[in-house]
C-alpha atoms as a PDB file:
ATOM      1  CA  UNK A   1     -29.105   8.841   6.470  1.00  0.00           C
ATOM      2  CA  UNK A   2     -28.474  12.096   4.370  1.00  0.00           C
ATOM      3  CA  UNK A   3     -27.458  11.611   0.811  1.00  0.00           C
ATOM      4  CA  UNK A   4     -24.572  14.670   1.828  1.00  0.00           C
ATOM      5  CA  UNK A   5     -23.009  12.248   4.466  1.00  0.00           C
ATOM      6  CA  UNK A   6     -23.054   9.284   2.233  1.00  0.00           C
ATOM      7  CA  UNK A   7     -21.551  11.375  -1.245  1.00  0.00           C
ATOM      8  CA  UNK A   8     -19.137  12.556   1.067  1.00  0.00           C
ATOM      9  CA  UNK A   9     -18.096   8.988   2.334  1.00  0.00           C
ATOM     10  CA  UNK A  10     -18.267   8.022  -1.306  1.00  0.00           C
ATOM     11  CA  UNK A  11     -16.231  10.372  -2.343  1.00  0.00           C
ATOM     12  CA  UNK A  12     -13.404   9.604   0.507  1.00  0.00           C
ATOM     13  CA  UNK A  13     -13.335   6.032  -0.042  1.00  0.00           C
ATOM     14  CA  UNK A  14     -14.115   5.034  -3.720  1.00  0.00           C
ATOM     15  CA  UNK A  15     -16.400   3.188  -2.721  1.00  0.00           C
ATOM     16  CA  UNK A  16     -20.225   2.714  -3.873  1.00  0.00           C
ATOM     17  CA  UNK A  17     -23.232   4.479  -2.674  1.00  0.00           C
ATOM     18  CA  UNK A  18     -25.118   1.393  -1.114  1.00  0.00           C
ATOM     19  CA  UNK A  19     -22.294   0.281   0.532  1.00  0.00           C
ATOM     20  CA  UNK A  20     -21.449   3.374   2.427  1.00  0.00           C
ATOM     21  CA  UNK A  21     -25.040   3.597   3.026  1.00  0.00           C
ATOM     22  CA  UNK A  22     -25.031   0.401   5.023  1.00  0.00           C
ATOM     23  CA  UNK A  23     -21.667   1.467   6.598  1.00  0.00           C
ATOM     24  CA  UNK A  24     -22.952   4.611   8.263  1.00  0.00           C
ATOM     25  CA  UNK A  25     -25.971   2.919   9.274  1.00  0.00           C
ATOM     26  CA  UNK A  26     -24.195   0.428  11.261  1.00  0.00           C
ATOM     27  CA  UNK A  27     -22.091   2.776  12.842  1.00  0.00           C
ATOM     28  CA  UNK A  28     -24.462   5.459  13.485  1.00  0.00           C
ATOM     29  CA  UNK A  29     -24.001   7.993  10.949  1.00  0.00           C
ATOM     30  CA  UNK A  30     -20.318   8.283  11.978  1.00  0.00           C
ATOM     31  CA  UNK A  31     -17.884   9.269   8.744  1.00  0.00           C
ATOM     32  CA  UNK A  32     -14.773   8.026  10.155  1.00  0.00           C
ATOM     33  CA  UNK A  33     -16.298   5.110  12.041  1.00  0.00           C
ATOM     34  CA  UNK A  34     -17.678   3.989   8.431  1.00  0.00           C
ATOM     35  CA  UNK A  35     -14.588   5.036   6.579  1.00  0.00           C
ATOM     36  CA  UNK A  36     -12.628   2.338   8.705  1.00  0.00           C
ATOM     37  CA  UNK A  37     -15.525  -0.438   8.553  1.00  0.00           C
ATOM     38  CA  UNK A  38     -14.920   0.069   4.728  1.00  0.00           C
ATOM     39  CA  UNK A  39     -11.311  -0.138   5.269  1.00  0.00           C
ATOM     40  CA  UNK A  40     -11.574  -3.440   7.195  1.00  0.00           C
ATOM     41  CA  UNK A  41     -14.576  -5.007   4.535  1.00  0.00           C
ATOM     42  CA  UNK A  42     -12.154  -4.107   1.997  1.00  0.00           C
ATOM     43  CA  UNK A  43      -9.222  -6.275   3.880  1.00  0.00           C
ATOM     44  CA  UNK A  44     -11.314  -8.911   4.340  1.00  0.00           C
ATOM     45  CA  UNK A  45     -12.203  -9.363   0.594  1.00  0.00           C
ATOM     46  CA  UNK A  46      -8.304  -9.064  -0.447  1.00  0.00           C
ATOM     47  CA  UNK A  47      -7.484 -11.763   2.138  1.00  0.00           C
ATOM     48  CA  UNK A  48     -10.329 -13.953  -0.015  1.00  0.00           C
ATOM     49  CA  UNK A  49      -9.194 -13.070  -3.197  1.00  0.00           C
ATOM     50  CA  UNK A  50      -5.269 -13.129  -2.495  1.00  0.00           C
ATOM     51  CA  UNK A  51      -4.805 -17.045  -3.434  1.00  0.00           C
ATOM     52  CA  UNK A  52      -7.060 -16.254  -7.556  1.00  0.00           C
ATOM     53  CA  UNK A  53      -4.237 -16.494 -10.023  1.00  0.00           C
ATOM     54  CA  UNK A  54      -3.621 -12.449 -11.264  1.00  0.00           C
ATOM     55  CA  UNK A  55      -2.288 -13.150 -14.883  1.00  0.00           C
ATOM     56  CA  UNK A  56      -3.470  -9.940 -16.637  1.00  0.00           C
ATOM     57  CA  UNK A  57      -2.591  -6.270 -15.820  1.00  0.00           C
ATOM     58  CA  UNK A  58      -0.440  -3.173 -16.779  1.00  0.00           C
ATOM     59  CA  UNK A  59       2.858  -2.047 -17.093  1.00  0.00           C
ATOM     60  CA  UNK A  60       2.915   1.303 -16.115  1.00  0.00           C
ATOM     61  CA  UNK A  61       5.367   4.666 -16.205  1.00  0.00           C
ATOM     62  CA  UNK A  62       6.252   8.023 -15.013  1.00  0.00           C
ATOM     63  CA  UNK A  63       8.840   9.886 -16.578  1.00  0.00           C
ATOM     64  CA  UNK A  64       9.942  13.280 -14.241  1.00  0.00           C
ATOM     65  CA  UNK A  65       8.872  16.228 -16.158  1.00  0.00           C
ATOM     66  CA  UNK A  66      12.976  16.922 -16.814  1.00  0.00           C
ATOM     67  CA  UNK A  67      13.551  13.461 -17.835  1.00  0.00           C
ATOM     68  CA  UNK A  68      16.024  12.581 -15.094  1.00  0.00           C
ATOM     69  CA  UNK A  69      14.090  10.125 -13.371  1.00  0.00           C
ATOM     70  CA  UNK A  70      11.831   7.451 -14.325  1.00  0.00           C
ATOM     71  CA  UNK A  71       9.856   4.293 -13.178  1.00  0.00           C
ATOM     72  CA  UNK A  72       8.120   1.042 -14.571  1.00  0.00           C
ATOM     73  CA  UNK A  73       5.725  -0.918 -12.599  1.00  0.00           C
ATOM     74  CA  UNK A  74       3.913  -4.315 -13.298  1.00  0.00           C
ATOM     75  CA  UNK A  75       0.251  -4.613 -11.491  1.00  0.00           C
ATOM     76  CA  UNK A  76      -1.160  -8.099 -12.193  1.00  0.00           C
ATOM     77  CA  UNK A  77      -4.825  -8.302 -11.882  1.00  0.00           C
ATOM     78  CA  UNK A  78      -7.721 -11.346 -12.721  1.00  0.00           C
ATOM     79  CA  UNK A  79      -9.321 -10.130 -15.821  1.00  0.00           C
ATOM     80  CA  UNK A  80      -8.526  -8.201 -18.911  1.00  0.00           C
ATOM     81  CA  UNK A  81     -11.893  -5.809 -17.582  1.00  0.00           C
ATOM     82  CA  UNK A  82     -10.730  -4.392 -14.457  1.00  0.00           C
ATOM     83  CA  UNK A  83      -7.484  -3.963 -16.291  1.00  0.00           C
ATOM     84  CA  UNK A  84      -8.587  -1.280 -18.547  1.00  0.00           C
ATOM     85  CA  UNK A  85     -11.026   0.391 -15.774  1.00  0.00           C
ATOM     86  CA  UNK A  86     -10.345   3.440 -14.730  1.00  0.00           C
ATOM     87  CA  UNK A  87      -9.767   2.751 -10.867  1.00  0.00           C
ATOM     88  CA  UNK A  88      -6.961  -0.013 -11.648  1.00  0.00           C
ATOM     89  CA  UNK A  89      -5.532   2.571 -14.240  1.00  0.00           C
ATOM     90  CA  UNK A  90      -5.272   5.105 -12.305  1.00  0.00           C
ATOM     91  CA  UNK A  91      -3.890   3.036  -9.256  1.00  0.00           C
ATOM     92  CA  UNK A  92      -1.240   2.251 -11.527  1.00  0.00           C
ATOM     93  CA  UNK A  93      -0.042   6.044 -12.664  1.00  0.00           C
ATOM     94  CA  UNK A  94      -0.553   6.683  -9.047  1.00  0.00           C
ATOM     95  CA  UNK A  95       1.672   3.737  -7.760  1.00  0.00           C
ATOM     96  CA  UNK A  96       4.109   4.737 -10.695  1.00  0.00           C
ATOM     97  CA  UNK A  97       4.392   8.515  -8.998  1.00  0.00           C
ATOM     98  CA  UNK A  98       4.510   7.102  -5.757  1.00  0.00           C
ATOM     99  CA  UNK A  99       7.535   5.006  -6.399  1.00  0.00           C
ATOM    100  CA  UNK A 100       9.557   7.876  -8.283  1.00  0.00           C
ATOM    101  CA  UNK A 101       8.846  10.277  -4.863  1.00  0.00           C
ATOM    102  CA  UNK A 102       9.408   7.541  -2.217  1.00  0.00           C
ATOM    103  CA  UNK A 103      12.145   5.227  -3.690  1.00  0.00           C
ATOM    104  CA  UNK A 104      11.442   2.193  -1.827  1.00  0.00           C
ATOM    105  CA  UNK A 105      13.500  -0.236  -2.564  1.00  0.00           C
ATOM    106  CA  UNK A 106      11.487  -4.045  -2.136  1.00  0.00           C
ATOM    107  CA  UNK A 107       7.510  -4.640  -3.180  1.00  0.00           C
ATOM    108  CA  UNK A 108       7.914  -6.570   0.420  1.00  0.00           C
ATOM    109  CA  UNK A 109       8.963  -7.907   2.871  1.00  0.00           C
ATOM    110  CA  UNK A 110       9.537 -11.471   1.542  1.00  0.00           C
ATOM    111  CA  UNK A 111      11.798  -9.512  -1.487  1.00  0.00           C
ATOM    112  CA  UNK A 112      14.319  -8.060   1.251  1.00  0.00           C
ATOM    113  CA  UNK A 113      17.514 -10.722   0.788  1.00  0.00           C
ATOM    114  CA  UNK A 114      18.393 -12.487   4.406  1.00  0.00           C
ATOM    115  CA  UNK A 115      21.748 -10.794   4.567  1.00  0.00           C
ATOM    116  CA  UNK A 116      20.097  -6.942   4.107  1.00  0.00           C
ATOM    117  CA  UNK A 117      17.850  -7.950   7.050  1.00  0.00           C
ATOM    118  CA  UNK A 118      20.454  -8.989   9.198  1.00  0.00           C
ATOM    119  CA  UNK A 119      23.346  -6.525   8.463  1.00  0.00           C
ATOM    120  CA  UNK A 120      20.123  -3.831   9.278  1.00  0.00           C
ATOM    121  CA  UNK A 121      19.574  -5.839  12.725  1.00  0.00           C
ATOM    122  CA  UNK A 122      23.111  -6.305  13.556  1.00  0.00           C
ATOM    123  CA  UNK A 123      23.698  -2.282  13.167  1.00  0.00           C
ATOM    124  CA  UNK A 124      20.843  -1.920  15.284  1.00  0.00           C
ATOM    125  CA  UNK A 125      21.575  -4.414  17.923  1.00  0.00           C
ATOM    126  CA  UNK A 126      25.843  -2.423  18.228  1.00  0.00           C
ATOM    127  CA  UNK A 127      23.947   0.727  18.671  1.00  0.00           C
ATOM    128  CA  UNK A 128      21.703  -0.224  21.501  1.00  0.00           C
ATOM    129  CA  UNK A 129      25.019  -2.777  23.498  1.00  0.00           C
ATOM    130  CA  UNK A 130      25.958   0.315  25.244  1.00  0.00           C
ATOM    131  CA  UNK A 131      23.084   1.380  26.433  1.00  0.00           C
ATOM    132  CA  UNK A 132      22.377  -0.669  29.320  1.00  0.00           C
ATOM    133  CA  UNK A 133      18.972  -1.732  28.882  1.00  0.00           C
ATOM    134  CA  UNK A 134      17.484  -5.810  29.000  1.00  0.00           C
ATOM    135  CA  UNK A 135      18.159  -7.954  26.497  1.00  0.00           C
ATOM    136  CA  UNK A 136      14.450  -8.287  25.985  1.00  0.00           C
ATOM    137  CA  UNK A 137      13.570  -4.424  26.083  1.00  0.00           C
ATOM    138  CA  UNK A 138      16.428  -4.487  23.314  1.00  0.00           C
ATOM    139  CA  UNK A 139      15.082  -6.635  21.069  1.00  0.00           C
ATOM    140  CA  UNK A 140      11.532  -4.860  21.239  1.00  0.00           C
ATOM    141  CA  UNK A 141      13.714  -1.533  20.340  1.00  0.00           C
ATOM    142  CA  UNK A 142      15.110  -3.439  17.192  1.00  0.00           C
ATOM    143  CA  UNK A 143      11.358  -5.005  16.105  1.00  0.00           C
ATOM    144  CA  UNK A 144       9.985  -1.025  16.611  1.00  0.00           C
ATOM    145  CA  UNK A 145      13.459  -0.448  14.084  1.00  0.00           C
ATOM    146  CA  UNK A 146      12.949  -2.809  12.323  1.00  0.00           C
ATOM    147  CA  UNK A 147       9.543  -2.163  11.599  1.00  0.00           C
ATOM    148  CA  UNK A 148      10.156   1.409  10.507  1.00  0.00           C
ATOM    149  CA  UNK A 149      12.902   0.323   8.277  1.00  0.00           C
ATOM    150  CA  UNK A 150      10.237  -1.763   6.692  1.00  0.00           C
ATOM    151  CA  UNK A 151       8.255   1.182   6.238  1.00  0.00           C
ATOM    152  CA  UNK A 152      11.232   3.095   4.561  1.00  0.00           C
ATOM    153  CA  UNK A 153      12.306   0.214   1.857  1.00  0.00           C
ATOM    154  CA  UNK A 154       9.415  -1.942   1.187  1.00  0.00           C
ATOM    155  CA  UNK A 155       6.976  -0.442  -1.256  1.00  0.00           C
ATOM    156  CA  UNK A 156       3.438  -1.999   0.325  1.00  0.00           C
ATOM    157  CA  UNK A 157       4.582  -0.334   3.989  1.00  0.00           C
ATOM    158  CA  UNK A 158       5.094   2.934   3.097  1.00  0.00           C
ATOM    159  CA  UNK A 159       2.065   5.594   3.639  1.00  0.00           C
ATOM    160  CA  UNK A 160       0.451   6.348   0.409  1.00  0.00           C
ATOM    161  CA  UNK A 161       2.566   9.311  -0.895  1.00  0.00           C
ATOM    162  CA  UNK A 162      -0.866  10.806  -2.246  1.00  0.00           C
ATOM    163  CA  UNK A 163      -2.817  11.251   1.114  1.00  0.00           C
ATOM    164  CA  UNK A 164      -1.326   9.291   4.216  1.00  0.00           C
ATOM    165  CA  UNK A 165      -4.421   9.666   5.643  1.00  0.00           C
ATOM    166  CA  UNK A 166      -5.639   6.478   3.471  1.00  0.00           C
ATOM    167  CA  UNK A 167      -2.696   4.697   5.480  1.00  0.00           C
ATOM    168  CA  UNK A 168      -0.291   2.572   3.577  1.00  0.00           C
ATOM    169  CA  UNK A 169      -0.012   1.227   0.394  1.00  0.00           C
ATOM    170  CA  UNK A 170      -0.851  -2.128   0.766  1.00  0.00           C
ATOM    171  CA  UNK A 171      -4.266  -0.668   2.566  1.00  0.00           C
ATOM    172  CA  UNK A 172      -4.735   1.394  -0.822  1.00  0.00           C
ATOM    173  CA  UNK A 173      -4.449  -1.963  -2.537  1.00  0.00           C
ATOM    174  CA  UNK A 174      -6.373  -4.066  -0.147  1.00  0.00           C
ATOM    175  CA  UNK A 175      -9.402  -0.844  -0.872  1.00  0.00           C
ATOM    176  CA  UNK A 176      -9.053  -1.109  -4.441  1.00  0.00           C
ATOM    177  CA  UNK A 177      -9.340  -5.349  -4.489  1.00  0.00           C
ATOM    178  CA  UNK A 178     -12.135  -4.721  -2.364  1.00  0.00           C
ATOM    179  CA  UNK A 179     -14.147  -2.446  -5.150  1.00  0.00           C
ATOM    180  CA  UNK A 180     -13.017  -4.275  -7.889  1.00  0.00           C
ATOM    181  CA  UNK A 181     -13.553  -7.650  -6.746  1.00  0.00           C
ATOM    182  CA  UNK A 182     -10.247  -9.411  -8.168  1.00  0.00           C
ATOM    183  CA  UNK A 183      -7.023 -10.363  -6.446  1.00  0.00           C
ATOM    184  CA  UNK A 184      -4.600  -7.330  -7.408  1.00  0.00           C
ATOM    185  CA  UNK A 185      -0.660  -8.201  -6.956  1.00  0.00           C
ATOM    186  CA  UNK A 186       1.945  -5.036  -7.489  1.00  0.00           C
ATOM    187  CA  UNK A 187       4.841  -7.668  -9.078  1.00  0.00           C
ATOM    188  CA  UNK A 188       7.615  -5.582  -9.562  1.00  0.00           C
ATOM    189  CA  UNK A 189       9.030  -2.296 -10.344  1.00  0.00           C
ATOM    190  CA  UNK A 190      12.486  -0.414 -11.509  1.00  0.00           C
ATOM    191  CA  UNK A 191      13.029   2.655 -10.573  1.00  0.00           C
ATOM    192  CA  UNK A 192      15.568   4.817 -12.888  1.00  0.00           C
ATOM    193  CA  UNK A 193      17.583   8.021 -12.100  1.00  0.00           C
ATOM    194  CA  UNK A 194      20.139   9.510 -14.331  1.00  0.00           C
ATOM    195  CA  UNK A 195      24.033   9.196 -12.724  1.00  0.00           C
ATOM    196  CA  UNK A 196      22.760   6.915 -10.126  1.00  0.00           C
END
């Protein structure tokens, strides 16, 4: 494997040189193949590590360069060392920015309250009585909806407002716990806007 193919797998998904090594040589030499066999490694190790207690971390902040608009986001990680690297840091400012440009609303799904979810459903379920399709063909209309509502409110669904080629997110976060090594929980945010 050439050491150009594996910098420039390195340098696409943060993650070390041996490990992309053994990526592209189980898929062949294939960038993207590799790229999502990281991905899914990375997954893997964040489903592991999601029940370790995450009691240290950082608050974070952007302020909008005219001071208009701000935000303040908790990340809770394992250990007071991956707290002060510079990959959790700078997921943080990162996170911060995306949150002032996206404006979700939720850190998931779980933090959307019962009524939201069903005022959201009923809406959707009026505008599709009239239209004369199945119940059932309906309902899979309102979980596509549904879904993409999701994707507009709830912080870990929405595509990474830095590159949505690195998908959402919670698939940022699920890369990150897999370099690190330590459960990595985005707690809560506030988002602030003047007049709003």
């Amino acid at each position: 494997m050439d050491v150009k193919t594996i910098q420039e797998l390195r340098k696409v998904s943060g993650v070390g040189m041996m490990e992309c090594k053994k990526a592209l040589e189980a898929t062949g030499g294939n960038v993207d193949e590799a790229l999502r066999l990281l991905r899914e490694q990375g997954m893997q190790v964040a489903a592991k590590k999601a029940t370790r207690q995450a009691n240290e971390g950082r608050v974070e902040s952007y302020i909008h360069f005219n001071g208009k608009m701000g935000v303040l986001v908790e990340v809770n990680c394992e250990t007071d060392f991956v707290a002060r690297t510079d990959d959790f840091i700078g997921f943080c400012k990162d996170l911060a920015v995306h949150i002032a440009a996206i404006g979700p609303e939720y850190v998931s799904h779980g933090d959307v309250p019962e009524d939201r979810l069903n005022e959201e459903k009923a809406i959707l379920m009026k505008q599709l009585e009239e239209s004369g399709k199945p119940a059932n063909i309906q309902e899979k209309i309102v979980e596509g909806r549904m879904t993409k509502f999701y994707g507009e409110v709830c912080l870990l669904d929405q595509l990474w407002f830095h590159d949505e080629t690195l998908g959402t997110v919670s698939a940022v976060l699920n890369s990150l716990i897999g370099r690190v090594g330590e459960n990595i929980i985005i707690n809560r945010f506030a988002r602030f806007n003047i007049g709003a």
